[in-house]
Protein backbone atom coordinates (compact mmCIF):
# COMPACT_ATOMS: atom_id res chain seq x y z
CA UNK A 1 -46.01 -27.99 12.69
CA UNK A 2 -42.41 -27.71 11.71
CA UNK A 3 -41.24 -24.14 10.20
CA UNK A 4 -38.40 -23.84 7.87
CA UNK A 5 -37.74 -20.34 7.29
CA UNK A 6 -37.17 -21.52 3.82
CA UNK A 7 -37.08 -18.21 1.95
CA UNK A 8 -34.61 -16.62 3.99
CA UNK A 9 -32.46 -20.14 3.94
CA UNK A 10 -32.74 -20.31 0.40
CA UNK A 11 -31.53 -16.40 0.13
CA UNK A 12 -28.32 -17.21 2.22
CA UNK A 13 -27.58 -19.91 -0.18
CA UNK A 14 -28.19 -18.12 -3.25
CA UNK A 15 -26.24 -15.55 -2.11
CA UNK A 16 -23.11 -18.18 -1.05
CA UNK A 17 -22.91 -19.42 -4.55
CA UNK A 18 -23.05 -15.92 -5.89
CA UNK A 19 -19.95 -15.61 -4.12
CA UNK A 20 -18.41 -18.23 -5.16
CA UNK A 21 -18.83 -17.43 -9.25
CA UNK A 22 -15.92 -18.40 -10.87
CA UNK A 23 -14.86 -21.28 -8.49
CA UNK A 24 -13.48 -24.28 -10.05
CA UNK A 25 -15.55 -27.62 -9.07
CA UNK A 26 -18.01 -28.12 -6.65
CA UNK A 27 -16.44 -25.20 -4.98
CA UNK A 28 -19.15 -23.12 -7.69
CA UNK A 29 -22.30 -25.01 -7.10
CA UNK A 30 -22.28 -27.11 -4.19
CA UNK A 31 -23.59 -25.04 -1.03
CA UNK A 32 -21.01 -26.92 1.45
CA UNK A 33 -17.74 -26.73 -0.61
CA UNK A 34 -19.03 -23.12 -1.69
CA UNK A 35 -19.63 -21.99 1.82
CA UNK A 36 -15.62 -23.37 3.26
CA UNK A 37 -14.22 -21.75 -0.22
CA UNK A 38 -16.09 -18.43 0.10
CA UNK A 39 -15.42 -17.97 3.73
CA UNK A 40 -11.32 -18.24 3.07
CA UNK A 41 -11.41 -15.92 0.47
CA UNK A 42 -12.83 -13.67 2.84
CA UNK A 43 -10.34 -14.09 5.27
CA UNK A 44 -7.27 -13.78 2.86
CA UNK A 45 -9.29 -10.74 1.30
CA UNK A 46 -9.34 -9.06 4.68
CA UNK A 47 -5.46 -10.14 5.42
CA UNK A 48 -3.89 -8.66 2.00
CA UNK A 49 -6.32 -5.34 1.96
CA UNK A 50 -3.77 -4.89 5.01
CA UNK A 51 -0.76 -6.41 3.03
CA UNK A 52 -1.47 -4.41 0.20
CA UNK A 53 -0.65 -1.13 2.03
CA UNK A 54 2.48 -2.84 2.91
CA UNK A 55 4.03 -4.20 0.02
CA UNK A 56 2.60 -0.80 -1.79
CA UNK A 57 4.82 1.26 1.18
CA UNK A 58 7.92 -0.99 0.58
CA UNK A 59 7.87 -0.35 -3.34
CA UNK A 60 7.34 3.06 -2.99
CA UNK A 61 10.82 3.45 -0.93
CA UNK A 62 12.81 1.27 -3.31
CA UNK A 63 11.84 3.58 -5.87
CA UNK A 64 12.71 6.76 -4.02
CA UNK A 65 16.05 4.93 -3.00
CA UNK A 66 17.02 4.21 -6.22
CA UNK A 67 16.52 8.08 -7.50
CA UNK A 68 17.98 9.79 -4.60
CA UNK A 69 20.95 7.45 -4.80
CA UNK A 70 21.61 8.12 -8.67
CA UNK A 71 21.05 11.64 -7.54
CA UNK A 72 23.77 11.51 -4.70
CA UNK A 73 21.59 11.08 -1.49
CA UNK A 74 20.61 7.61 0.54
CA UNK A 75 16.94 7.17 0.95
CA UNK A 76 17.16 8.25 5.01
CA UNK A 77 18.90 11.41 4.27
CA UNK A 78 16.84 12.52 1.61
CA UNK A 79 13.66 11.99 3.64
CA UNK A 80 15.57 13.75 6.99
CA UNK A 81 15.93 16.94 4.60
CA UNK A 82 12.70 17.33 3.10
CA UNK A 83 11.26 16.92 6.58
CA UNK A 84 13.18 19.65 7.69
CA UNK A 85 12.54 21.67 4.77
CA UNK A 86 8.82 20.81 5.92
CA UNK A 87 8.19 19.55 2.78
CA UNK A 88 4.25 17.88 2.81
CA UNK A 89 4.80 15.12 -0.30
CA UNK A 90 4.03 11.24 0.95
CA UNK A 91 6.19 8.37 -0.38
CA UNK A 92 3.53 7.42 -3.01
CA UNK A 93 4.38 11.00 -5.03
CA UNK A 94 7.69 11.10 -4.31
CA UNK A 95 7.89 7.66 -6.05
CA UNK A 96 5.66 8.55 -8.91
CA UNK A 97 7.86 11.67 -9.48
CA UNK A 98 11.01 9.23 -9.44
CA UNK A 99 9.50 7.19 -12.38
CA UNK A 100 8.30 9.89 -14.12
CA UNK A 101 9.84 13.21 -14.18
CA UNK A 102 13.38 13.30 -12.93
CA UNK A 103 13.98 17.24 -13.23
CA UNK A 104 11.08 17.75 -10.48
CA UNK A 105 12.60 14.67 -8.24
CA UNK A 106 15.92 16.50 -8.65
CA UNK A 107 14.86 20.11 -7.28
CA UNK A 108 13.64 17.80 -4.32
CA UNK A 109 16.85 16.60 -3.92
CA UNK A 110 18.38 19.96 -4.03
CA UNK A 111 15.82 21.44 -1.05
CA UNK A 112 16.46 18.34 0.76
CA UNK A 113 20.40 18.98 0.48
CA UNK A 114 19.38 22.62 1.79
CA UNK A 115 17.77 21.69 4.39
CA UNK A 116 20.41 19.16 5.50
CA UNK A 117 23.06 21.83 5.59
CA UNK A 118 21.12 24.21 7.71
CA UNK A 119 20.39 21.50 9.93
CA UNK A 120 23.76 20.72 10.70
CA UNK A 121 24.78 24.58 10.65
CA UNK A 122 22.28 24.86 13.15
CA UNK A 123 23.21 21.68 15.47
CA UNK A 124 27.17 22.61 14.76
CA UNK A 125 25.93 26.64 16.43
CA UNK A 126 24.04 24.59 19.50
CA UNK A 127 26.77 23.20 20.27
C-alpha cells in the first residue's frame, strides 16, 4: 500500500500560500508559482535585513556631516574628538540630535574641538 503523508504535505502547502498572501496572480494560490515567489522573497528578505544596517549607517553620517560642517568641523574630525574626549554616543544619536536639537549637537561640537586641541598639544609635547 502506497502512503502519502498527506496531512503533513497538505500543512507545507497551506503554509506556502500563507506566505504568499498578498501576491499578485497565481503567485497567491497556485502551490508551484507560490513556492518560486515565496522562496525569493526570502532570500531578498535575508539580503536587505543586512542592507538595511547599511544604508541606515550611511544616512546616519550624512546627517552628522551636514551639522558638524554648518557647525565648523568635517565629519572625520568631529568623530576623532569625541573619541578622544571618550565620548560613548553611536552615529544613530548623534544623528537624531543633528535633526532635532541643535544646542545639544553644538556642546558636542565644542568637547570634540577640546579634545582635538589637547590632542595635538599632546602629540606637539611628544615630539
Amino acid at each position: 500500500m502506497r502512503v502519502t503523508n498527506a496531512p503533513a504535505s497538505r500543512k507545507r502547502r497551506k503554509r506556502m500560500l500563507k506566505m504568499a498572501k498578498g501576491f499578485r496572480l497565481r503567485r497567491s494560490s497556485h502551490y508551484r508559482y507560490a513556492s518560486d515567489a515565496v522562496d525569493h522573497s526570502l532570500q531578498y528578505s535575508y539580503r536587505d535585513r543586512k542592507t538595511k544596517k547599511r544604508t541606515f549607517r550611511a544616512l546616519w553620517q550624512v546627517r552628522i556631516n551636514a551639522a558638524a560642517r554648518s557647525a565648523g568641523l568635517t565629519y572625520s574630525r568631529f568623530m576623532e574628538g569625541l573619541k578622544a574626549a571618550h565620548v560613548g554616543m553611536d552615529r544613530k544619536v548623534l544623528a537624531d540630535l543633528a535633526a532635532t536639537d541643535a544646542a545639544a549637537f553644538t556642546k558636542l561640537v565644542e568637547i570634540a574641538q577640546i579634545a582635538l586641541k589637547a590632542k595635538s598639544a599632546a602629540v606637539a609635547v611628544k615630539a
